[in-house]
PDB file of N, CA and C in Angstrom:
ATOM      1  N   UNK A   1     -18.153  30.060   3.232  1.00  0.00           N
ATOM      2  CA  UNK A   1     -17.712  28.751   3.673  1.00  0.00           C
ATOM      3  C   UNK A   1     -16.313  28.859   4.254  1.00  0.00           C
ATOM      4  N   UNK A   2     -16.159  28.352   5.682  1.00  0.00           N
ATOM      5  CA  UNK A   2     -14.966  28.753   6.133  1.00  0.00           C
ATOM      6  C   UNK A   2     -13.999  27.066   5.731  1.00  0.00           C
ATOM      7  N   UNK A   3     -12.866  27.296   5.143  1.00  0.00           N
ATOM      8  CA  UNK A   3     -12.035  26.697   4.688  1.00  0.00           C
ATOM      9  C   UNK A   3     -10.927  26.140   5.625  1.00  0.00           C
ATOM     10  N   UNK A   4     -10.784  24.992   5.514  1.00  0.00           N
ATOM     11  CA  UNK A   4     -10.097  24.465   7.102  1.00  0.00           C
ATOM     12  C   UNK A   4      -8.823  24.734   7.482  1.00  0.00           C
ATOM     13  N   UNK A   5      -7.810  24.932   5.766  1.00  0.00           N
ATOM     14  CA  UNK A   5      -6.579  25.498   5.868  1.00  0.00           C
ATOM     15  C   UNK A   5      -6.875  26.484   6.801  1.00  0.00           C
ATOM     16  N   UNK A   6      -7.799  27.456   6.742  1.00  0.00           N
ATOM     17  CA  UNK A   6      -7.347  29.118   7.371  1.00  0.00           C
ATOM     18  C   UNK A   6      -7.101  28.838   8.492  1.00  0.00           C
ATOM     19  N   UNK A   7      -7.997  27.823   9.122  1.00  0.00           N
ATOM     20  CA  UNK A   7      -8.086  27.575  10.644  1.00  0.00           C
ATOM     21  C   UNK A   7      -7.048  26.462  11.158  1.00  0.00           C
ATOM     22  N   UNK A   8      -6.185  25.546  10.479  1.00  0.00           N
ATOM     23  CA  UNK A   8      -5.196  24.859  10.659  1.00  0.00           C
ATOM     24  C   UNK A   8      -3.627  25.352  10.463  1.00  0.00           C
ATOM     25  N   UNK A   9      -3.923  25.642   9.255  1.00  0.00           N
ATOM     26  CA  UNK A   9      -3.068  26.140   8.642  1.00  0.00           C
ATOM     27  C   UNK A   9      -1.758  25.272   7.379  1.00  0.00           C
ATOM     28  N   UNK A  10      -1.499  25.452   6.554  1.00  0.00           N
ATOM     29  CA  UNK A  10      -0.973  24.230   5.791  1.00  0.00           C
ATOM     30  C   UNK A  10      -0.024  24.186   6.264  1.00  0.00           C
ATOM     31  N   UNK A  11       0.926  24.764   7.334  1.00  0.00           N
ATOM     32  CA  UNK A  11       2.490  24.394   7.813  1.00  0.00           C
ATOM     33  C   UNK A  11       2.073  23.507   8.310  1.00  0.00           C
ATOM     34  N   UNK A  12       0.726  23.025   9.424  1.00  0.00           N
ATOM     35  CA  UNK A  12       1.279  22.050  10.480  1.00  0.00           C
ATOM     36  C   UNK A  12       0.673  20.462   9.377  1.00  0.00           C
ATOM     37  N   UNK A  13       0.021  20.881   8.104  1.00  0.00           N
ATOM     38  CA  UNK A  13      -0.247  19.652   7.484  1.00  0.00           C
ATOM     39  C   UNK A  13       1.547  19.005   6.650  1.00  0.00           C
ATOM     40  N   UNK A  14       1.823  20.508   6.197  1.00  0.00           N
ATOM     41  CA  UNK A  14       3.167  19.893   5.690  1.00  0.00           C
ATOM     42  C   UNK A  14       4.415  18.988   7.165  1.00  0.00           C
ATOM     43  N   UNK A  15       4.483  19.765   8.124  1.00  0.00           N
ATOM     44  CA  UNK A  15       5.327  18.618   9.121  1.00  0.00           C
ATOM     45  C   UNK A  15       4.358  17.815   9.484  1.00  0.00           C
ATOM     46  N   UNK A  16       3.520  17.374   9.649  1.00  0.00           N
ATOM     47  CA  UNK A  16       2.545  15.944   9.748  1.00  0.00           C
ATOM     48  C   UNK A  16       3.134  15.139   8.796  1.00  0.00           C
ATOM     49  N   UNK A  17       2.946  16.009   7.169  1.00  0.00           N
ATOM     50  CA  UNK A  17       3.455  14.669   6.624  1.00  0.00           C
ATOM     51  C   UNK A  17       4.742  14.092   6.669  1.00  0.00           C
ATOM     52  N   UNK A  18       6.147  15.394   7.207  1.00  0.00           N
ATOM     53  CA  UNK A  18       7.108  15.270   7.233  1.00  0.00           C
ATOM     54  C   UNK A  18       7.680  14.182   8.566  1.00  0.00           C
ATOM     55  N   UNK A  19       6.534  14.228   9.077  1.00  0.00           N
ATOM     56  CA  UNK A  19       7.205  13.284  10.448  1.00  0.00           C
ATOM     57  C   UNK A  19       7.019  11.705   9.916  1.00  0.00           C
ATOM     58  N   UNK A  20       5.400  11.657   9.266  1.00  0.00           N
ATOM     59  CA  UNK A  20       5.117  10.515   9.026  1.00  0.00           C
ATOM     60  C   UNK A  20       5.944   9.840   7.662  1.00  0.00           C
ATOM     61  N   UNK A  21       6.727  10.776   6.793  1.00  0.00           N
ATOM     62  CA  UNK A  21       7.445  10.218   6.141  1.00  0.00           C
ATOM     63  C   UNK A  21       8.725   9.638   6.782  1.00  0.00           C
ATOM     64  N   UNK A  22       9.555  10.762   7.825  1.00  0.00           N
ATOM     65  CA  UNK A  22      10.314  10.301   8.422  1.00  0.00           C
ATOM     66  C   UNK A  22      10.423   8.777   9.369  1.00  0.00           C
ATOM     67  N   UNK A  23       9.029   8.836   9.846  1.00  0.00           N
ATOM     68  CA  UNK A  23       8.839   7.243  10.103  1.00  0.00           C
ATOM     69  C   UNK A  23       9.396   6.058   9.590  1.00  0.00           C
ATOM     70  N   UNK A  24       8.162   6.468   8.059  1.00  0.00           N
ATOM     71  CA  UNK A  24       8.319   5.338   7.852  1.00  0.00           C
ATOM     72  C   UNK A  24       9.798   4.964   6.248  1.00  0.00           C
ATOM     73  N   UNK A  25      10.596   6.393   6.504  1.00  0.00           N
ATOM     74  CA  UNK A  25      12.026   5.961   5.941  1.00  0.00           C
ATOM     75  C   UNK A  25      12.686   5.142   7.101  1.00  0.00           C
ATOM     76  N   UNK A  26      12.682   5.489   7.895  1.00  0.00           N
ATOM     77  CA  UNK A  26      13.372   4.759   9.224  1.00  0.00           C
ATOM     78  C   UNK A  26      12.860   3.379   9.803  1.00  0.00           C
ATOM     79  N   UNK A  27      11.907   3.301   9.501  1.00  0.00           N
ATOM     80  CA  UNK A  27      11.367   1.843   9.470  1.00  0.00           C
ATOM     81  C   UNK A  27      11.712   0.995   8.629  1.00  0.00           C
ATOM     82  N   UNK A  28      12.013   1.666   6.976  1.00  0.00           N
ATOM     83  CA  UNK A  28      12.632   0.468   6.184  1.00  0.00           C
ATOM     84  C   UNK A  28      14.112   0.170   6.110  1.00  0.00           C
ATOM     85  N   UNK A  29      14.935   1.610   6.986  1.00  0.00           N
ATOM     86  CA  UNK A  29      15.763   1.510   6.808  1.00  0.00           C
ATOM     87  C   UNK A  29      16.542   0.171   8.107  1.00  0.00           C
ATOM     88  N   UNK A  30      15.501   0.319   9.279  1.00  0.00           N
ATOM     89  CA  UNK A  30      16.382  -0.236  10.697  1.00  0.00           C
ATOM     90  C   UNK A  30      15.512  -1.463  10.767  1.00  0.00           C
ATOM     91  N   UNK A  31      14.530  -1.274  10.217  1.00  0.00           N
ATOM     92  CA  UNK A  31      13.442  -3.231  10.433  1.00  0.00           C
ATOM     93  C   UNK A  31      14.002  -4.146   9.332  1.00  0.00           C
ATOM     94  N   UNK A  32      13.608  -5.371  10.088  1.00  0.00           N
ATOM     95  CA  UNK A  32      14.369  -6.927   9.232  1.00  0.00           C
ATOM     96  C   UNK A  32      13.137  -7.626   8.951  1.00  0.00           C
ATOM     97  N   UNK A  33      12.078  -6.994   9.500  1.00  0.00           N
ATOM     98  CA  UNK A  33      10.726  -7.595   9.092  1.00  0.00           C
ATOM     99  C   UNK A  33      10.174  -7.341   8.247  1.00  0.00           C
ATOM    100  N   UNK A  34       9.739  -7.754   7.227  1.00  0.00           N
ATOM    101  CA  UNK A  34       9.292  -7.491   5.656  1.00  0.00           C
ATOM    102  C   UNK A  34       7.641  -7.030   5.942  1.00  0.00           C
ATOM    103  N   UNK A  35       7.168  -7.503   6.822  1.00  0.00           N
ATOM    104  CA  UNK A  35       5.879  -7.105   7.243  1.00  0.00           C
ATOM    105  C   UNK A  35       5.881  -5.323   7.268  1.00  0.00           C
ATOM    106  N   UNK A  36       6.799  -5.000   8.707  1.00  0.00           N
ATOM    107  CA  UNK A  36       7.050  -4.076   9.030  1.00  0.00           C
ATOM    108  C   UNK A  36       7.912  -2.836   7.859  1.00  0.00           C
ATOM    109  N   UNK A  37       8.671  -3.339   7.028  1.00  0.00           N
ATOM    110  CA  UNK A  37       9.009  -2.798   6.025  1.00  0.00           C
ATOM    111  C   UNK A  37       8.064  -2.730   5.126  1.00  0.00           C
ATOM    112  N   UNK A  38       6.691  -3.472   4.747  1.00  0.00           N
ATOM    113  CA  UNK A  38       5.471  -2.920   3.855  1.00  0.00           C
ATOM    114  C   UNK A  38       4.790  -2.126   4.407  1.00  0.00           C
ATOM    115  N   UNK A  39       4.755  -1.884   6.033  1.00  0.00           N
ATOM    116  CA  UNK A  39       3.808  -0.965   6.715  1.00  0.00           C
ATOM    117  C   UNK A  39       4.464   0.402   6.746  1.00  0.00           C
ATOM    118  N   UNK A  40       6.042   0.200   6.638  1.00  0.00           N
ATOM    119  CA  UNK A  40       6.727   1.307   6.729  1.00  0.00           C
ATOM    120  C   UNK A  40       7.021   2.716   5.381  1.00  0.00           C
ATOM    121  N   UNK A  41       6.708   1.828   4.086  1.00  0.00           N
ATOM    122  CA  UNK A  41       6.212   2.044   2.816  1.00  0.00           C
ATOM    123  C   UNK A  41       4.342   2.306   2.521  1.00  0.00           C
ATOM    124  N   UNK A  42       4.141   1.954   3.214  1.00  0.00           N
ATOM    125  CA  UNK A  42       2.570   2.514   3.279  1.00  0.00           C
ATOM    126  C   UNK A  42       2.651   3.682   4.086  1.00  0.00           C
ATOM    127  N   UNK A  43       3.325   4.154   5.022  1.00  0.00           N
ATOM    128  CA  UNK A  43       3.228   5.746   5.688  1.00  0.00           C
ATOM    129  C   UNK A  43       3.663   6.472   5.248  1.00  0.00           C
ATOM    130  N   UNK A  44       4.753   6.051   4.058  1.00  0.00           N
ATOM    131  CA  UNK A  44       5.557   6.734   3.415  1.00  0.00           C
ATOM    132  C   UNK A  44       4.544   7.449   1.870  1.00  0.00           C
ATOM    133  N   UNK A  45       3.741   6.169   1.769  1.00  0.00           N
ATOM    134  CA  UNK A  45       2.909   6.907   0.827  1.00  0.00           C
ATOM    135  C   UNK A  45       1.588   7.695   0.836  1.00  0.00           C
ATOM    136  N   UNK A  46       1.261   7.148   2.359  1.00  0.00           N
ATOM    137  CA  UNK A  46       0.104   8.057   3.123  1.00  0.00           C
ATOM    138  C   UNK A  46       0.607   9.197   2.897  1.00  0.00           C
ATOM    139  N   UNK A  47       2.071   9.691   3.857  1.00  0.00           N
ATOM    140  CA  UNK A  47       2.928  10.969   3.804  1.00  0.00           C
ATOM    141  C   UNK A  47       2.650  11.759   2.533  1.00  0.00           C
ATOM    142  N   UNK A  48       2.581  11.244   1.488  1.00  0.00           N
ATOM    143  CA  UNK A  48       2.635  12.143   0.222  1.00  0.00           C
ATOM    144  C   UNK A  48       0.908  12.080   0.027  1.00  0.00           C
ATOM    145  N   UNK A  49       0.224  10.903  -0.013  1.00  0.00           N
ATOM    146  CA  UNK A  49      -0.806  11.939  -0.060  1.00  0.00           C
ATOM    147  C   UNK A  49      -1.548  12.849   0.622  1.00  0.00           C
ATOM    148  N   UNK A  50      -1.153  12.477   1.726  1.00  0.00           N
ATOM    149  CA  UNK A  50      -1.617  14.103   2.585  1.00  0.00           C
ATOM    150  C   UNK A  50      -1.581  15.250   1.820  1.00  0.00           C
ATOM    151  N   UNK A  51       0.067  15.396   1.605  1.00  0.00           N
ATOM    152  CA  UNK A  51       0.689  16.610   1.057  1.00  0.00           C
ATOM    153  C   UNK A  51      -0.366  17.068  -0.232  1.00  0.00           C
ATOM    154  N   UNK A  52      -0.580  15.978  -0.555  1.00  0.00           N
ATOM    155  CA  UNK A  52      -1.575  15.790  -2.068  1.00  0.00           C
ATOM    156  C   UNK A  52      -2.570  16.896  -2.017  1.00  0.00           C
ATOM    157  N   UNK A  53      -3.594  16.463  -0.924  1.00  0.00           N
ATOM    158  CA  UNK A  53      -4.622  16.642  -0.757  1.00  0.00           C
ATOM    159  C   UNK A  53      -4.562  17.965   0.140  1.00  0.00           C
ATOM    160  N   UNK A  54      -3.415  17.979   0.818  1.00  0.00           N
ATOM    161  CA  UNK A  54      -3.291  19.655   1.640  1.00  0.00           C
ATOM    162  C   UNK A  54      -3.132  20.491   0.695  1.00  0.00           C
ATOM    163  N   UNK A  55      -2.341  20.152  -0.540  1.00  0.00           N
ATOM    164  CA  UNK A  55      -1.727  21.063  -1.277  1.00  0.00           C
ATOM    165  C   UNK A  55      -2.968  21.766  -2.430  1.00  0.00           C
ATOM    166  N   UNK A  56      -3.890  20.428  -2.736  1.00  0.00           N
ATOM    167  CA  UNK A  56      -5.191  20.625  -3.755  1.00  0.00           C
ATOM    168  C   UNK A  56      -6.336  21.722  -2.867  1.00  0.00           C
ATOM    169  N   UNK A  57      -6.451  20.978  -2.002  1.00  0.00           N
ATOM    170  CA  UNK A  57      -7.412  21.991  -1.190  1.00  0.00           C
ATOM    171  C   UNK A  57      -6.723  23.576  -1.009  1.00  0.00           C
ATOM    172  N   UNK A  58      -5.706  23.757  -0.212  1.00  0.00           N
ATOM    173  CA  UNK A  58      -4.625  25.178  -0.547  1.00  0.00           C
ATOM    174  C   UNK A  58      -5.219  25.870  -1.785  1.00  0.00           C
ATOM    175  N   UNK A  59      -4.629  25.490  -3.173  1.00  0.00           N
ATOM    176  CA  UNK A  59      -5.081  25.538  -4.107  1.00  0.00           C
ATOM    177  C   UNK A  59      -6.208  25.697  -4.595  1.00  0.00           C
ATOM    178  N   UNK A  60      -7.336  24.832  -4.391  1.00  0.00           N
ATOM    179  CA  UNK A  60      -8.788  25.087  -4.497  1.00  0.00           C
ATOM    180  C   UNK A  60      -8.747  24.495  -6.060  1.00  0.00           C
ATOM    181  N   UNK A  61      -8.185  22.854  -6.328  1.00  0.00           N
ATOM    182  CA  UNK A  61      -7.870  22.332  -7.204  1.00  0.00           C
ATOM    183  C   UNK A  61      -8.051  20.497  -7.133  1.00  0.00           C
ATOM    184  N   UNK A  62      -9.231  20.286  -7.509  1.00  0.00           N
ATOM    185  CA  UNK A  62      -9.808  18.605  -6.885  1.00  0.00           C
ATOM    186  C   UNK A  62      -8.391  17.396  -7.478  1.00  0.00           C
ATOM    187  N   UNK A  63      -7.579  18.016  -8.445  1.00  0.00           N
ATOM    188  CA  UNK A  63      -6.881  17.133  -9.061  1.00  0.00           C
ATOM    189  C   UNK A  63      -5.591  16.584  -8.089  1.00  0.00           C
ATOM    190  N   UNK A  64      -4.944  17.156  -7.295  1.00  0.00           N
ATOM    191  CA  UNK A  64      -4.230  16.156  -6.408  1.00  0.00           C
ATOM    192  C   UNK A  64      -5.026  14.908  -5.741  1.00  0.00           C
ATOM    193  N   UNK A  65      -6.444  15.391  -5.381  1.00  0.00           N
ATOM    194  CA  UNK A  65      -7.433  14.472  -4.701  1.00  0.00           C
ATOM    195  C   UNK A  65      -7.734  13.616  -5.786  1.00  0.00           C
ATOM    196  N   UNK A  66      -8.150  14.042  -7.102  1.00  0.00           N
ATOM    197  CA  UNK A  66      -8.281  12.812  -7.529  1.00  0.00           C
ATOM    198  C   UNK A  66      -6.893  11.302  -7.725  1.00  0.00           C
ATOM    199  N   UNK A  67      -5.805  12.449  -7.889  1.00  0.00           N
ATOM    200  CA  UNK A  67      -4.776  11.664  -7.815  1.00  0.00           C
ATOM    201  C   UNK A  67      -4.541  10.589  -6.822  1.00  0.00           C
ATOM    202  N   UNK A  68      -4.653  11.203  -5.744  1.00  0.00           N
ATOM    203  CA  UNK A  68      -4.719  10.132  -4.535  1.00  0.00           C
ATOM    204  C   UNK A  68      -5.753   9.021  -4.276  1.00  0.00           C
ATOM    205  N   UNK A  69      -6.904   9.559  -5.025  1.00  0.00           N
ATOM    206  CA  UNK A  69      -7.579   8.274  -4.994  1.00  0.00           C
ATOM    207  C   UNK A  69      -7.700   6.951  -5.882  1.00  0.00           C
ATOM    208  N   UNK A  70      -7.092   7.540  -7.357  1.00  0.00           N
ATOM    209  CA  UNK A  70      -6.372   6.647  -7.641  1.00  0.00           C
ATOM    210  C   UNK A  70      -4.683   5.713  -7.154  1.00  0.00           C
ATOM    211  N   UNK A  71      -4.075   6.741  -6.358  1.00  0.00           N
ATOM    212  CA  UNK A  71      -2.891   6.270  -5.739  1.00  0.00           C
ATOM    213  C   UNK A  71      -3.239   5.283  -4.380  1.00  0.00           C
ATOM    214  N   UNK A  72      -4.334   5.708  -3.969  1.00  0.00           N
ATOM    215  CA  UNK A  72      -4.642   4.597  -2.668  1.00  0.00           C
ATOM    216  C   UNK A  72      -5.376   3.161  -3.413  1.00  0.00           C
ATOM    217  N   UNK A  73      -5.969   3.531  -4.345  1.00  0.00           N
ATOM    218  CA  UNK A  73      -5.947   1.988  -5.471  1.00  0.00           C
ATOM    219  C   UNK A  73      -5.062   1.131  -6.029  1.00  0.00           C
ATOM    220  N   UNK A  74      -4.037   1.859  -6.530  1.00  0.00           N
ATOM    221  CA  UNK A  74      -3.037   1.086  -7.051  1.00  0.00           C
ATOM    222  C   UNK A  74      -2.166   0.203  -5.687  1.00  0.00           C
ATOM    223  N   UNK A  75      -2.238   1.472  -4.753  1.00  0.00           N
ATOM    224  CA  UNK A  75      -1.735   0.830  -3.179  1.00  0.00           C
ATOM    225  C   UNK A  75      -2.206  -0.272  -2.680  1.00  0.00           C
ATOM    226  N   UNK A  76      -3.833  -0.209  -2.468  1.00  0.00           N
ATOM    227  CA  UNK A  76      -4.298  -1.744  -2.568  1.00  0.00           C
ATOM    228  C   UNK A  76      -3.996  -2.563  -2.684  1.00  0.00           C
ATOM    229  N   UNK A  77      -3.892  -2.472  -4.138  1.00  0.00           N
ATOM    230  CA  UNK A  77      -3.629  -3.645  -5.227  1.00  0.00           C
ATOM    231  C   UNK A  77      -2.157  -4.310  -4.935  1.00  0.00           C
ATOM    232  N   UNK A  78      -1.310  -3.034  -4.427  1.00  0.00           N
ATOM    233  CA  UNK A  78       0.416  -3.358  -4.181  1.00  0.00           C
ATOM    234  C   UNK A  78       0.207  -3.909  -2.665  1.00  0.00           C
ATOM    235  N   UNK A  79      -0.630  -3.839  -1.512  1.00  0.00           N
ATOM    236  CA  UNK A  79      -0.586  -4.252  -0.480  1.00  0.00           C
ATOM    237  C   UNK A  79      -1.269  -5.794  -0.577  1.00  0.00           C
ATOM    238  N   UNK A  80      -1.974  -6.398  -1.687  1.00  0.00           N
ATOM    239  CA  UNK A  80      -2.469  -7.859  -1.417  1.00  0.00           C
ATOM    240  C   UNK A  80      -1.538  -8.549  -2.364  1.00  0.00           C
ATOM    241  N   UNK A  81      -1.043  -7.562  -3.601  1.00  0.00           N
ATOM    242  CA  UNK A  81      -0.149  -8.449  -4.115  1.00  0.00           C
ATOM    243  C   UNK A  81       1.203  -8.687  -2.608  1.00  0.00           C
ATOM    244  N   UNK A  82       1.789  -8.050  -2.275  1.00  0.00           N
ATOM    245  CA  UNK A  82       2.777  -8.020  -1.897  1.00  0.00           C
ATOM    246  C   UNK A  82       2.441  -9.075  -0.700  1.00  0.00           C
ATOM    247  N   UNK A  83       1.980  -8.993   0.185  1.00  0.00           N
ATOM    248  CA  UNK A  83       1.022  -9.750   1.492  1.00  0.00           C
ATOM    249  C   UNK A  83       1.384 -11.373   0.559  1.00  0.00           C
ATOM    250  N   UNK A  84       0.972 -11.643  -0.556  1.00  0.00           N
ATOM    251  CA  UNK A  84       0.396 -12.914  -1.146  1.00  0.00           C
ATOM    252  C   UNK A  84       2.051 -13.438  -1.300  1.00  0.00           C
ATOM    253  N   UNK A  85       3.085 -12.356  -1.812  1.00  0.00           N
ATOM    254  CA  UNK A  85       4.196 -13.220  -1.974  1.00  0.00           C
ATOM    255  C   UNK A  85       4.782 -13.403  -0.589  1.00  0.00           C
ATOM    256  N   UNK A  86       4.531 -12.518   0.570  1.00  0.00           N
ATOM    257  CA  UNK A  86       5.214 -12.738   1.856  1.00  0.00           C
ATOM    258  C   UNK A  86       4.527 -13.716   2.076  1.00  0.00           C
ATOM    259  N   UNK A  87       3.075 -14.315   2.164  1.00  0.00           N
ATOM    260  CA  UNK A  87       2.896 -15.737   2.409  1.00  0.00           C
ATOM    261  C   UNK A  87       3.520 -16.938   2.130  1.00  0.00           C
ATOM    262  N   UNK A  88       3.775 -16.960   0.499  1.00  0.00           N
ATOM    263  CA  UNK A  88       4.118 -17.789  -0.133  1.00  0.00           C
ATOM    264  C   UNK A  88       5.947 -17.864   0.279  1.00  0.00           C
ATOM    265  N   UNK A  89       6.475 -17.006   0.736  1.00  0.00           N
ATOM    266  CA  UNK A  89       7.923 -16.851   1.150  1.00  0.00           C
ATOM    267  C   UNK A  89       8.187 -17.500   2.287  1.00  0.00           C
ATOM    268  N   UNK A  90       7.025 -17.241   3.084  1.00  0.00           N
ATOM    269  CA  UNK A  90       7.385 -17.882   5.089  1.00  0.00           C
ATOM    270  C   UNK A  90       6.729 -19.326   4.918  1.00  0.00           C
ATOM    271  N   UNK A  91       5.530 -19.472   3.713  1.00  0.00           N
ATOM    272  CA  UNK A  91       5.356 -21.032   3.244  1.00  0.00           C
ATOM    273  C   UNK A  91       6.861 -22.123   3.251  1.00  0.00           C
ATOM    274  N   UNK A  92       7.447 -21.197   2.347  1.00  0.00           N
ATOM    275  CA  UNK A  92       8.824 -21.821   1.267  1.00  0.00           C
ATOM    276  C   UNK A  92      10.112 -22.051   2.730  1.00  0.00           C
ATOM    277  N   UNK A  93      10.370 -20.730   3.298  1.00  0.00           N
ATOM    278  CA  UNK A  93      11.520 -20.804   4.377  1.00  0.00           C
ATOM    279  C   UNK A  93      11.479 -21.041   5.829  1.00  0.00           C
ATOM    280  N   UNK A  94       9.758 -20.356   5.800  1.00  0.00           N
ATOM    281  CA  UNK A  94       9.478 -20.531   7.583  1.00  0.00           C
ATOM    282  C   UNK A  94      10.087 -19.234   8.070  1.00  0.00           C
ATOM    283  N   UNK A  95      10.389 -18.192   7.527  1.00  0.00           N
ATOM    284  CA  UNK A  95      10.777 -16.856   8.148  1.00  0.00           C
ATOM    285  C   UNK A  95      10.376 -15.889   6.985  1.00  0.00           C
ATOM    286  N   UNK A  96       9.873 -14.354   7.553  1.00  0.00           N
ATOM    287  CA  UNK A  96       9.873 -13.480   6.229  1.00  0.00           C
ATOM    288  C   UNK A  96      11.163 -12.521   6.911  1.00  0.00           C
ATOM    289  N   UNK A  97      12.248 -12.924   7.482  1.00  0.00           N
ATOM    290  CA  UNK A  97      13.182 -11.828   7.787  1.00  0.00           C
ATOM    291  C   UNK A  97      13.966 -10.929   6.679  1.00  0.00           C
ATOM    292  N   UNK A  98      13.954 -10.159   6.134  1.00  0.00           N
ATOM    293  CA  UNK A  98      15.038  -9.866   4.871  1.00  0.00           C
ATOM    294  C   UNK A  98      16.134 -10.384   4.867  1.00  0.00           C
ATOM    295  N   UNK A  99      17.083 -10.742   6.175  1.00  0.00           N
ATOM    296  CA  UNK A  99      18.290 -11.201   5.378  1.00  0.00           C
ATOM    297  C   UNK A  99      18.360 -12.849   5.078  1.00  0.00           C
ATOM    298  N   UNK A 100      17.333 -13.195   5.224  1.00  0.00           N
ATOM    299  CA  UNK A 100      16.986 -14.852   4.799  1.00  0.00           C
ATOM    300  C   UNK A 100      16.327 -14.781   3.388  1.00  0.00           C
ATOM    301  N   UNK A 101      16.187 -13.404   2.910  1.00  0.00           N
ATOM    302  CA  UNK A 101      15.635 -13.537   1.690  1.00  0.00           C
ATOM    303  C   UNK A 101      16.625 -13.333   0.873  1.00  0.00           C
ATOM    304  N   UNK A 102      18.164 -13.281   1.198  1.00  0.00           N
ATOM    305  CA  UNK A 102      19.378 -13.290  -0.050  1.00  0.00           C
ATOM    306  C   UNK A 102      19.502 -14.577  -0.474  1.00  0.00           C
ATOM    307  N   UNK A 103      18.931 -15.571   0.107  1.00  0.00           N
ATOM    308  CA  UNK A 103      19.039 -17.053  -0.149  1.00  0.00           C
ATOM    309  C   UNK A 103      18.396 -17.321  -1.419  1.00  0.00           C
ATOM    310  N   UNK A 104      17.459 -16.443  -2.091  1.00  0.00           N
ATOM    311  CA  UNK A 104      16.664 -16.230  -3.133  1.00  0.00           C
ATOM    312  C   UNK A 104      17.176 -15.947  -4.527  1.00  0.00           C
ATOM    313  N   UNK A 105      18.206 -15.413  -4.048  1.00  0.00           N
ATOM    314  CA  UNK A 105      19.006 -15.231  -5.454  1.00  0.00           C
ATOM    315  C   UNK A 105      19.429 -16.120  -6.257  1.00  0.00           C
ATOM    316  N   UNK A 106      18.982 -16.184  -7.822  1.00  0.00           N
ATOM    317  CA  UNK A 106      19.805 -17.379  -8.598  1.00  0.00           C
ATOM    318  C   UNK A 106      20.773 -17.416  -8.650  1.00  0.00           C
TER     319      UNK A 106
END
């Protein structure tokens, strides 16, 4: 069974993930859009599980994979919770910009 690392190779999976992390640090760091700052945190965690799953397969070890498939669950769960309070925020102010969300503070 020919194994896909041999024929890819795991360097170009490790800078794949390194670009797509770099993304999406730079997305939360320079966006004011809270939208765009949850999408920018979702590449960031795609980024690692790649690595996950490049690194398990490398290995010849299902347990990073299972890891990630519980990590893209909990992600879910963090992408409708999170979605539900940005609704309820642009309900309340009429903007989801971050710096309209210091107004929030008690």
């Amino acid at each position: 069974m020919n194994n896909i690392l041999n024929e890819i190779g795991i360097e170009n999976y490790i800078f794949l993930s390194v670009i797509l992390f770099s993304i999406g640090v730079f997305g939360v760091l320079y966006r004011r859009n809270a939208i765009i700052v949850f999408m920018s945190i979702e590449i960031m965690l795609n980024a690692v599980n790649l690595l996950f799953v490049a690194f398990s397969t490398y290995h010849q070890d299902a347990q990073g994979q299972i890891f990630v498939f519980f990590s893209m669950a909990v992600a879910a769960a963090e992408v409708a919770v999170g979605l539900a309070i940005l609704v309820s925020i642009f309900r309340n102010l009429g903007s989801i910009d971050i710096n309209n969300l210091k107004n929030l503070k008690g």
